[in-house]
C-alpha atoms as a PDB file:
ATOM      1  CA  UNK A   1      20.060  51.566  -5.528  1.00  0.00           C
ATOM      2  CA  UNK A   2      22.473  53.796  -3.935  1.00  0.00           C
ATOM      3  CA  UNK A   3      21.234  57.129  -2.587  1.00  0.00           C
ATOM      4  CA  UNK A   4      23.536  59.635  -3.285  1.00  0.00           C
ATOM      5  CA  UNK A   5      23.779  63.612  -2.142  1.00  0.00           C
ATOM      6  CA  UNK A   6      26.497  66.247  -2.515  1.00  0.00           C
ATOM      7  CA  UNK A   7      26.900  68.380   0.205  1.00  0.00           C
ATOM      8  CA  UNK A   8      29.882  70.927   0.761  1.00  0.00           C
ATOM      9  CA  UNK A   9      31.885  69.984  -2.346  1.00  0.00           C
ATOM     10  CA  UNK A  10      31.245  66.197  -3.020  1.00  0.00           C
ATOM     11  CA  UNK A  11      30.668  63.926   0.287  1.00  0.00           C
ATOM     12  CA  UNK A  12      29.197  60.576  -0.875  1.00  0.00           C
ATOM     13  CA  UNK A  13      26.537  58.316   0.602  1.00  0.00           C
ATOM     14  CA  UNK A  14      25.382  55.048  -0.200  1.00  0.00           C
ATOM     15  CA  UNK A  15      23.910  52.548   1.339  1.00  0.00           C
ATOM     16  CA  UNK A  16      27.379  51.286   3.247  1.00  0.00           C
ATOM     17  CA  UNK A  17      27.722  54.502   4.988  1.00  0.00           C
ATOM     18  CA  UNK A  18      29.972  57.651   4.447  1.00  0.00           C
ATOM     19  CA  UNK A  19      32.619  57.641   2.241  1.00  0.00           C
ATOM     20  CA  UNK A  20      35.816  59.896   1.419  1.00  0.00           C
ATOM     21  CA  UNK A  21      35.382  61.657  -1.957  1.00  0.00           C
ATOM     22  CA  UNK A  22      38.029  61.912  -3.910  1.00  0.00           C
ATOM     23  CA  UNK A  23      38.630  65.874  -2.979  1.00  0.00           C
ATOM     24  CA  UNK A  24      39.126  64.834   0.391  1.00  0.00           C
ATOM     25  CA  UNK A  25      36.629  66.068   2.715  1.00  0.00           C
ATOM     26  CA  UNK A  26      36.939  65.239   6.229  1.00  0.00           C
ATOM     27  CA  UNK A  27      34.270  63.149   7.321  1.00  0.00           C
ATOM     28  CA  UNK A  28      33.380  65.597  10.515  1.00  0.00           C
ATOM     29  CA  UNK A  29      33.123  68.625   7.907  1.00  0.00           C
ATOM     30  CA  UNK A  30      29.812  66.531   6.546  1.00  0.00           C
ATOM     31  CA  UNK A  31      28.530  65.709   9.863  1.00  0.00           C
ATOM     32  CA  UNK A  32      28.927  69.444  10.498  1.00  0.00           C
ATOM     33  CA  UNK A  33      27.290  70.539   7.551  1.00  0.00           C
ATOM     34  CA  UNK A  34      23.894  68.757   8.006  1.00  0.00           C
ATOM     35  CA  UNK A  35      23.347  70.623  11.039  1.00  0.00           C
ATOM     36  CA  UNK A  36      19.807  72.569  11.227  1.00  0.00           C
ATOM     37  CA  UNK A  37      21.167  76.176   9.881  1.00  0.00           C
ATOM     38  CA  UNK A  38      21.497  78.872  12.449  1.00  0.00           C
ATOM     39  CA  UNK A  39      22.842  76.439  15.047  1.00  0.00           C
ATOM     40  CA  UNK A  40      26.401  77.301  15.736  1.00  0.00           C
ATOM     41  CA  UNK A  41      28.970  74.686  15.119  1.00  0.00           C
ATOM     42  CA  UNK A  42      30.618  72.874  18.057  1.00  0.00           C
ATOM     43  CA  UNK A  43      33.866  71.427  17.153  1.00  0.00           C
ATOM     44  CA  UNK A  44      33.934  67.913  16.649  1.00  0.00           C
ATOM     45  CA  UNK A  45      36.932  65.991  19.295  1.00  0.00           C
ATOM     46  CA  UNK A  46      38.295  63.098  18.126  1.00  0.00           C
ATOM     47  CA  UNK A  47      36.495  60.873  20.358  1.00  0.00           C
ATOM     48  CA  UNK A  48      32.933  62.068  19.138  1.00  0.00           C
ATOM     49  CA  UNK A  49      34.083  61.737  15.447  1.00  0.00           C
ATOM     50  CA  UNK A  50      34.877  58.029  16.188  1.00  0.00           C
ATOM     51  CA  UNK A  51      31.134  57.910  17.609  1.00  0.00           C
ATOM     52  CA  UNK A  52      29.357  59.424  14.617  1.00  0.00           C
ATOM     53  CA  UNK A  53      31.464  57.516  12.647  1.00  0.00           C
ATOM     54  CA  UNK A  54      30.392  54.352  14.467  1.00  0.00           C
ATOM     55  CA  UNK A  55      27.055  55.306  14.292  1.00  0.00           C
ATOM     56  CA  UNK A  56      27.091  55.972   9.983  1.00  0.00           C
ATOM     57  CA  UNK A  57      28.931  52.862   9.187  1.00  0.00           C
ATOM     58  CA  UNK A  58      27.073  49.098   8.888  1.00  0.00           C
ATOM     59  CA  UNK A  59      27.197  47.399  12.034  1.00  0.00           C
ATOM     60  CA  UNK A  60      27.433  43.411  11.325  1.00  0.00           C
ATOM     61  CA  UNK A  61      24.562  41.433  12.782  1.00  0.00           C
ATOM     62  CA  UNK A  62      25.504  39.344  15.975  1.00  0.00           C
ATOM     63  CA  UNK A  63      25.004  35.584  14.847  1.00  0.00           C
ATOM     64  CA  UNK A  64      23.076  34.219  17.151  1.00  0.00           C
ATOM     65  CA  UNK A  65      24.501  31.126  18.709  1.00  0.00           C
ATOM     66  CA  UNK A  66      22.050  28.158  17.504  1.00  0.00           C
ATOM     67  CA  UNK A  67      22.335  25.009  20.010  1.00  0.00           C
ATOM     68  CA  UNK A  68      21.844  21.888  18.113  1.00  0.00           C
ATOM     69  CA  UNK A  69      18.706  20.657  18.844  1.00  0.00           C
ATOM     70  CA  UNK A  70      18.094  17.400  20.353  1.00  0.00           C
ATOM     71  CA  UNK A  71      16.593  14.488  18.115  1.00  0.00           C
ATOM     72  CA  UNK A  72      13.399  13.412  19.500  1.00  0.00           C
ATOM     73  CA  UNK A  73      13.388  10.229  20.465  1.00  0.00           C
ATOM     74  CA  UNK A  74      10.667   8.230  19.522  1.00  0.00           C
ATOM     75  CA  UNK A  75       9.619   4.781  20.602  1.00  0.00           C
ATOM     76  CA  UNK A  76       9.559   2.399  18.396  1.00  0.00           C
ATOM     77  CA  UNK A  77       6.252   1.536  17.147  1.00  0.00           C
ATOM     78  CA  UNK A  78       5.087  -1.480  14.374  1.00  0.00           C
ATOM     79  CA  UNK A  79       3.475  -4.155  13.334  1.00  0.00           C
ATOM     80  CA  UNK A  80       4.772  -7.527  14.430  1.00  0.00           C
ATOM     81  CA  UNK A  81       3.701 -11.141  12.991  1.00  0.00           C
ATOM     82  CA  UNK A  82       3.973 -14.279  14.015  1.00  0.00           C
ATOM     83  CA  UNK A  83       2.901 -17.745  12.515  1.00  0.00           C
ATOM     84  CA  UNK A  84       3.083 -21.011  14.064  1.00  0.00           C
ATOM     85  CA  UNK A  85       1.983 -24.484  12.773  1.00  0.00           C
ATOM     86  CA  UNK A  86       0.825 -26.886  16.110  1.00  0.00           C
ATOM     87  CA  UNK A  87       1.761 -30.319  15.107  1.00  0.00           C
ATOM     88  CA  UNK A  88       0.575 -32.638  17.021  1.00  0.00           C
ATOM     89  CA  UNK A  89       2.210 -36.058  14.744  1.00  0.00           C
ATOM     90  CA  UNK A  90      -0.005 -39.471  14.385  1.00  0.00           C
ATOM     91  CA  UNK A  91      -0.816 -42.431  16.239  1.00  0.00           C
ATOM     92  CA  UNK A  92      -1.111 -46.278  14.991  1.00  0.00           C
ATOM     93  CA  UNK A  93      -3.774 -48.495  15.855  1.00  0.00           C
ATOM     94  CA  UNK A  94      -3.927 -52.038  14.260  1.00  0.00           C
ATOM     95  CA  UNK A  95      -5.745 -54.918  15.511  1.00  0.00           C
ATOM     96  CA  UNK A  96      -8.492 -53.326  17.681  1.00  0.00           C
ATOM     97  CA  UNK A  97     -12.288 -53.286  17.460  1.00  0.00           C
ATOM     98  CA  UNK A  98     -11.816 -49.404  16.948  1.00  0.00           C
ATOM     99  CA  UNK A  99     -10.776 -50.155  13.319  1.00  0.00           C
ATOM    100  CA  UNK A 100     -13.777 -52.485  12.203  1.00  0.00           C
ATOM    101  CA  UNK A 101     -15.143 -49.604  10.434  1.00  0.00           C
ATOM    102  CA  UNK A 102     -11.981 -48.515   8.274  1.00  0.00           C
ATOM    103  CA  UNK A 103     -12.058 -52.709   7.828  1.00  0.00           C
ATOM    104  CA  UNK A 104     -15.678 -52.702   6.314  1.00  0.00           C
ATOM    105  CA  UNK A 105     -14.941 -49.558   4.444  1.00  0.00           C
ATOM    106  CA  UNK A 106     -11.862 -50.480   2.691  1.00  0.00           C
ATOM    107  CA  UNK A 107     -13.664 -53.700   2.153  1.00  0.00           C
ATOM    108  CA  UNK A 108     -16.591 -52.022   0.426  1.00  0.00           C
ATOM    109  CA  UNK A 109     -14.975 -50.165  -2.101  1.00  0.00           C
ATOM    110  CA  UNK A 110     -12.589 -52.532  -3.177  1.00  0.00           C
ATOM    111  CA  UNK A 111      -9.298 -51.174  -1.508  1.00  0.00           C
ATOM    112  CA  UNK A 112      -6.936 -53.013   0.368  1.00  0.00           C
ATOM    113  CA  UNK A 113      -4.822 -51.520   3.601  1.00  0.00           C
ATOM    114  CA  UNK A 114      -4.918 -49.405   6.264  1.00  0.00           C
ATOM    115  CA  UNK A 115      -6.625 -45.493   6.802  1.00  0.00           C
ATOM    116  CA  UNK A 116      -4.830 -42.186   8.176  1.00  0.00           C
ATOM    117  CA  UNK A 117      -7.624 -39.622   9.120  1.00  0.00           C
ATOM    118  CA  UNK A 118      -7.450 -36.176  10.565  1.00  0.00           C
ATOM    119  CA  UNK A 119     -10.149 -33.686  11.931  1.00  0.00           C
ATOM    120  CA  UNK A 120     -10.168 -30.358  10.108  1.00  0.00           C
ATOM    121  CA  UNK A 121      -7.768 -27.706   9.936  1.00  0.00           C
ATOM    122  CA  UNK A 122      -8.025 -25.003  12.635  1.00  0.00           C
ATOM    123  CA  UNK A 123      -6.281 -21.459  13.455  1.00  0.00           C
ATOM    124  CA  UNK A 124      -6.487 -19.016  15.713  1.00  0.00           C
ATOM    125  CA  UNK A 125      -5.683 -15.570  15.941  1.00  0.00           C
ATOM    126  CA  UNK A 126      -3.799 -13.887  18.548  1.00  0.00           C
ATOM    127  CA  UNK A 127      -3.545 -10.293  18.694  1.00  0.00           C
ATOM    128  CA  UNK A 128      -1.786  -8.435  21.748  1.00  0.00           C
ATOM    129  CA  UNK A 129      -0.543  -4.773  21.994  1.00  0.00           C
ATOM    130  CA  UNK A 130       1.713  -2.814  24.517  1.00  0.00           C
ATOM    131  CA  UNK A 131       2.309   1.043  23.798  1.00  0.00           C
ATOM    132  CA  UNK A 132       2.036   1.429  20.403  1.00  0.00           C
ATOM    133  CA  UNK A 133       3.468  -1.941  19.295  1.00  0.00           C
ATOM    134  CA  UNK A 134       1.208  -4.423  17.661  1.00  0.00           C
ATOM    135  CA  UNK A 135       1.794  -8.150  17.554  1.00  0.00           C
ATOM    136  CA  UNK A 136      -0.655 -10.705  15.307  1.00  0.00           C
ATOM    137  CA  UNK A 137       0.067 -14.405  15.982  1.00  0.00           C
ATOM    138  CA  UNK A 138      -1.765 -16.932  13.987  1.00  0.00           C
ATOM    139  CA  UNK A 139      -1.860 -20.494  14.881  1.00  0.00           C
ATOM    140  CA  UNK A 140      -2.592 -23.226  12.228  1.00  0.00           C
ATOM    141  CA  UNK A 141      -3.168 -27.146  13.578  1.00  0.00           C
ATOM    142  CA  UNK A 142      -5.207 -30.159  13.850  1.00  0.00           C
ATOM    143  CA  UNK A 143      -7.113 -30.909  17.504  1.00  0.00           C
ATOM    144  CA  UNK A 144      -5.964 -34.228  17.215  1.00  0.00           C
ATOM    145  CA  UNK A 145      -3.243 -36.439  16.105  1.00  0.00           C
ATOM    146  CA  UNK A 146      -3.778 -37.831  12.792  1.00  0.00           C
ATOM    147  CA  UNK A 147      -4.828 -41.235  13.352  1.00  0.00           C
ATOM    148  CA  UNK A 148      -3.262 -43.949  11.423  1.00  0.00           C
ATOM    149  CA  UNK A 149      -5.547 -47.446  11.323  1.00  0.00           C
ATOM    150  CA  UNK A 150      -3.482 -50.918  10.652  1.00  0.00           C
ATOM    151  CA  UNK A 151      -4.320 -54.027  10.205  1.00  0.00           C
ATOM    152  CA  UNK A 152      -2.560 -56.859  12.196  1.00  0.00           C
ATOM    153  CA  UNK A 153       1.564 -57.045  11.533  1.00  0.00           C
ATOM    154  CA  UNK A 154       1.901 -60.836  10.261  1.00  0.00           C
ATOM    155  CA  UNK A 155       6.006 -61.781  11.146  1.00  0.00           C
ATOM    156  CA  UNK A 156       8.869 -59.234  11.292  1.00  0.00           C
ATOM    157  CA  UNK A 157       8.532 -59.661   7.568  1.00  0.00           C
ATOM    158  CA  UNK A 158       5.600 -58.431   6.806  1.00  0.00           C
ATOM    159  CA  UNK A 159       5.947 -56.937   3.247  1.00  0.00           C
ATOM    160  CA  UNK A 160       2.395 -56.048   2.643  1.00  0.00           C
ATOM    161  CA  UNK A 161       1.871 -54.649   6.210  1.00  0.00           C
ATOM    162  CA  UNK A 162       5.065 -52.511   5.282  1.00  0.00           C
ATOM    163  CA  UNK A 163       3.678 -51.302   2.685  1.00  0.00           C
ATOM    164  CA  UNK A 164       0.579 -50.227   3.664  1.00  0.00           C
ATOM    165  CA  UNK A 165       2.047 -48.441   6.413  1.00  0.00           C
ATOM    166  CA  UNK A 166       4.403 -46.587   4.816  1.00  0.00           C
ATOM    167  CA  UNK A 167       1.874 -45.176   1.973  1.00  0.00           C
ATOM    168  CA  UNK A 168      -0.084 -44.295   5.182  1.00  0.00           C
ATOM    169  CA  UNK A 169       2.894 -42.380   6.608  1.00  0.00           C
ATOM    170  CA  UNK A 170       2.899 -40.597   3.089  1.00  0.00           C
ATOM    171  CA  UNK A 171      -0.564 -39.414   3.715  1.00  0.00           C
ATOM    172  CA  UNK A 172       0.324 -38.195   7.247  1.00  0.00           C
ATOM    173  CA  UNK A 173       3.547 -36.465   6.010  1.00  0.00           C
ATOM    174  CA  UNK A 174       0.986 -35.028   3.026  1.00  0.00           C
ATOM    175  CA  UNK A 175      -1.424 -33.918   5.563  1.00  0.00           C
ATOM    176  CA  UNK A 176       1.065 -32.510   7.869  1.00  0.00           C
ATOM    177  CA  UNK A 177       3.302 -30.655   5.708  1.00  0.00           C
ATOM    178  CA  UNK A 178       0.965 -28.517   3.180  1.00  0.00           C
ATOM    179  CA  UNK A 179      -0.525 -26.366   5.317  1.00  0.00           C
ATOM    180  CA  UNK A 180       3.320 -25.403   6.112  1.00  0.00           C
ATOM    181  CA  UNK A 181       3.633 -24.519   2.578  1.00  0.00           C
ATOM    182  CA  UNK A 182       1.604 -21.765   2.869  1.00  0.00           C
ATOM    183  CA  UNK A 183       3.557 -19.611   5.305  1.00  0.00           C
ATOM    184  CA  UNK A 184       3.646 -16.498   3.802  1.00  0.00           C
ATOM    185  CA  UNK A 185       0.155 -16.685   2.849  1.00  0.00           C
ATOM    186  CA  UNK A 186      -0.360 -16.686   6.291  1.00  0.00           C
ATOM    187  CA  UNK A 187       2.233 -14.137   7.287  1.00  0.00           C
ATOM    188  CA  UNK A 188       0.529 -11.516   4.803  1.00  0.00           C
ATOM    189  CA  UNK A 189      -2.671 -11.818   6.521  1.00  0.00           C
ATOM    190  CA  UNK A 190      -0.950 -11.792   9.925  1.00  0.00           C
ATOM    191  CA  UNK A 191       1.067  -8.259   8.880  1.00  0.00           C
ATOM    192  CA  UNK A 192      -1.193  -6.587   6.017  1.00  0.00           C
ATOM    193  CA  UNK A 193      -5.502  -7.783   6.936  1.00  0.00           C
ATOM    194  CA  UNK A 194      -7.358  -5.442   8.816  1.00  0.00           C
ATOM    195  CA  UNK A 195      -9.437  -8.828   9.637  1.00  0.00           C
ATOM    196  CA  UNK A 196      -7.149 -11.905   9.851  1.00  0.00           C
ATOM    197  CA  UNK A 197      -9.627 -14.075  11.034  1.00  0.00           C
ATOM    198  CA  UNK A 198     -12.025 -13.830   7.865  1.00  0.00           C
ATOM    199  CA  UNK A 199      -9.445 -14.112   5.763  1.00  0.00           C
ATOM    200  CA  UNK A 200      -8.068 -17.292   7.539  1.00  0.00           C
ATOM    201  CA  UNK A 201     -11.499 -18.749   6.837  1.00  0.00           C
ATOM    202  CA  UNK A 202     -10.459 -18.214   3.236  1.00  0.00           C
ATOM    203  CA  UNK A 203      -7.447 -19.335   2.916  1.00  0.00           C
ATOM    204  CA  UNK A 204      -8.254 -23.020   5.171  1.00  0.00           C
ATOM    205  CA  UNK A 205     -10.308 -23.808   2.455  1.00  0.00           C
ATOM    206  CA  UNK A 206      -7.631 -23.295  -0.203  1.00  0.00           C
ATOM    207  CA  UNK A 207      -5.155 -25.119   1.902  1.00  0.00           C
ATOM    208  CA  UNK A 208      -7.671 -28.531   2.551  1.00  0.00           C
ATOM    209  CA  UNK A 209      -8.172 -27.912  -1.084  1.00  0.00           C
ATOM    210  CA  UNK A 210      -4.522 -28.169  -1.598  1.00  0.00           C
ATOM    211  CA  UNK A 211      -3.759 -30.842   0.710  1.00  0.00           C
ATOM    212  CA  UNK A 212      -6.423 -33.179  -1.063  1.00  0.00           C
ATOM    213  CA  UNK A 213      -4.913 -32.679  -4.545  1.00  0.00           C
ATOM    214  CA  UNK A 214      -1.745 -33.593  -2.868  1.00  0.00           C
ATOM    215  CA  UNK A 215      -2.996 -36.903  -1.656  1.00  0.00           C
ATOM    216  CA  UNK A 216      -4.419 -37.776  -5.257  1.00  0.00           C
ATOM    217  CA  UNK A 217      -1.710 -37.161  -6.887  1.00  0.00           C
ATOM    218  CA  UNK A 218       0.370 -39.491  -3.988  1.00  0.00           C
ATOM    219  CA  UNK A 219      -2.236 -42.377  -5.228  1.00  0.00           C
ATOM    220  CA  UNK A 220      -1.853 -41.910  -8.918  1.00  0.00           C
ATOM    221  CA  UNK A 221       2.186 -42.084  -8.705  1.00  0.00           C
ATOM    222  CA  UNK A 222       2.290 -44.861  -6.590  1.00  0.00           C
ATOM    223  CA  UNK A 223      -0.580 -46.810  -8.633  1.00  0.00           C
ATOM    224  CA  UNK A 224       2.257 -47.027 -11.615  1.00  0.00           C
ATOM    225  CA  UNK A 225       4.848 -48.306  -9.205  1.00  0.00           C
ATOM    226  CA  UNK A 226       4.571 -52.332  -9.346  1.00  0.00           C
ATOM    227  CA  UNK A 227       4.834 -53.899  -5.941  1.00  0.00           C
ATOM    228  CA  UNK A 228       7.339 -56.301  -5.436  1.00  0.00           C
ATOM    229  CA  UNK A 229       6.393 -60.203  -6.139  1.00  0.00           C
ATOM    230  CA  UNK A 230       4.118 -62.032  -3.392  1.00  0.00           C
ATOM    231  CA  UNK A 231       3.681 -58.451  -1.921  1.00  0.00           C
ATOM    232  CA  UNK A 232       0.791 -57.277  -3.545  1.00  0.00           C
ATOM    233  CA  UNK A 233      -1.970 -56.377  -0.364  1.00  0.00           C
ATOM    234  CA  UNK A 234      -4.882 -58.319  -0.204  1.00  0.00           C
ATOM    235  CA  UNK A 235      -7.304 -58.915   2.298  1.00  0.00           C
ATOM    236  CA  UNK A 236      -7.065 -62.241   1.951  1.00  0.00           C
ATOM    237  CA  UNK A 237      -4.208 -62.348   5.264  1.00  0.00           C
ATOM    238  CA  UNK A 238      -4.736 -59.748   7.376  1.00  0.00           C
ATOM    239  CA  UNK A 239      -6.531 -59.473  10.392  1.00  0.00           C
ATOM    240  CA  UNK A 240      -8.638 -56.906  12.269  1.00  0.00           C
END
């Protein structure tokens, strides 16, 4: 609200300062008149009037001069993962002593070729940190190369040997492959577990788990495929 007083004949205040009434007092008449009575008036000069009338009127604020401040720069921190599958491939052995036991196997249960076997699926978990940067490697592999047992090749045309060998190679390509399958799996636990390593425990199971329904359902597609005539593997010519 705007304060308002009338002294000598109509001078006008408000809250922006003095202002000239319409009768036209002089500004330094008002700044006269608001003198303590019984002091005697000193005449105003011209370069005091421009004072007061400095003083009365709204002086703008001074903006202050703001300096941009500087982005903090701040190292990049995070959570880094990294999976890697270890394959270490197959070897073939035919014809040795070392495969008298796949021989008396096979033999036993009625089957007829050759054997791929594997040890166990391993991992290991890596974890390293520098500043505030985190990285989580797992590693997924086999100690070992798969081993692949054959019996003895008989000729360059060999159509039963053939064949057993290449449903082994299925069962190495089966063995080696489906753990890959489960790469993001694996990345979650890397980025997201508080404790990769239980959880790998977990999901090794499910991926042997996998990897044996995969080589199941290898044997029941290729038991409705009819081998080719004379081909059909028996133990009747081969030789350990």
């Amino acid at each position: 609200m705007a304060n308002s007083q009338s002294v000598d004949g109509s001078a006008r205040f408000s809250e922006y300062g003095a202002q000239r009434s319409s009768g036209g007092v002089d500004i330094a008449d008002v700044l006269m008149s608001l003198q303590s009575p019984g002091e005697r008036r000193q005449p105003v000069r011209p370069q005091q009037q421009a004072q007061m009338q400095a003083q009365l009127e709204p002086q703008p604020q001074s903006e202050k001069q703001l300096e941009p401040q500087q982005a903090s720069v701040q190292q990049s921190c995070g959570k880094k993962a990294e999976v890697n599958f270890l394959d270490k491939g197959h070897t073939v052995t035919f014809g040795n002593g070392l495969n008298t036991t796949v021989y008396q196997k096979l033999k036993a249960r009625g089957q007829t070729g050759g054997a791929a076997r594997g040890r166990g699926l391993e991992y290991d978990v890596r974890i390293s940190e520098e500043g505030c940067s985190k990285t989580v490697a797992i590693d997924v592999f086999r100690s070992e190369p798969i081993q692949v047992a054959m019996p003895v090749k008989n000729g360059e045309t060999d159509c039963i040997w053939d064949r057993i060998y290449q449903h082994e190679l299925e069962h190495v390509r089966i063995t080696l492959t489906t753990p890959k399958s489960f790469e993001e799996d694996i990345r979650g636990i890397a980025e997201n577990s508080t404790n990769p390593a239980s959880e790998m425990i977990r999901l090794i199971w499910r991926i042997e788990k996998e990897t044996a329904r995969r080589h199941d359902q290898f044997h029941k597609f290729e038991s409705r495929i009819s081998p080719p005539r004379g081909c059909k593997p028996t133990f009747r010519n081969m030789t350990w």
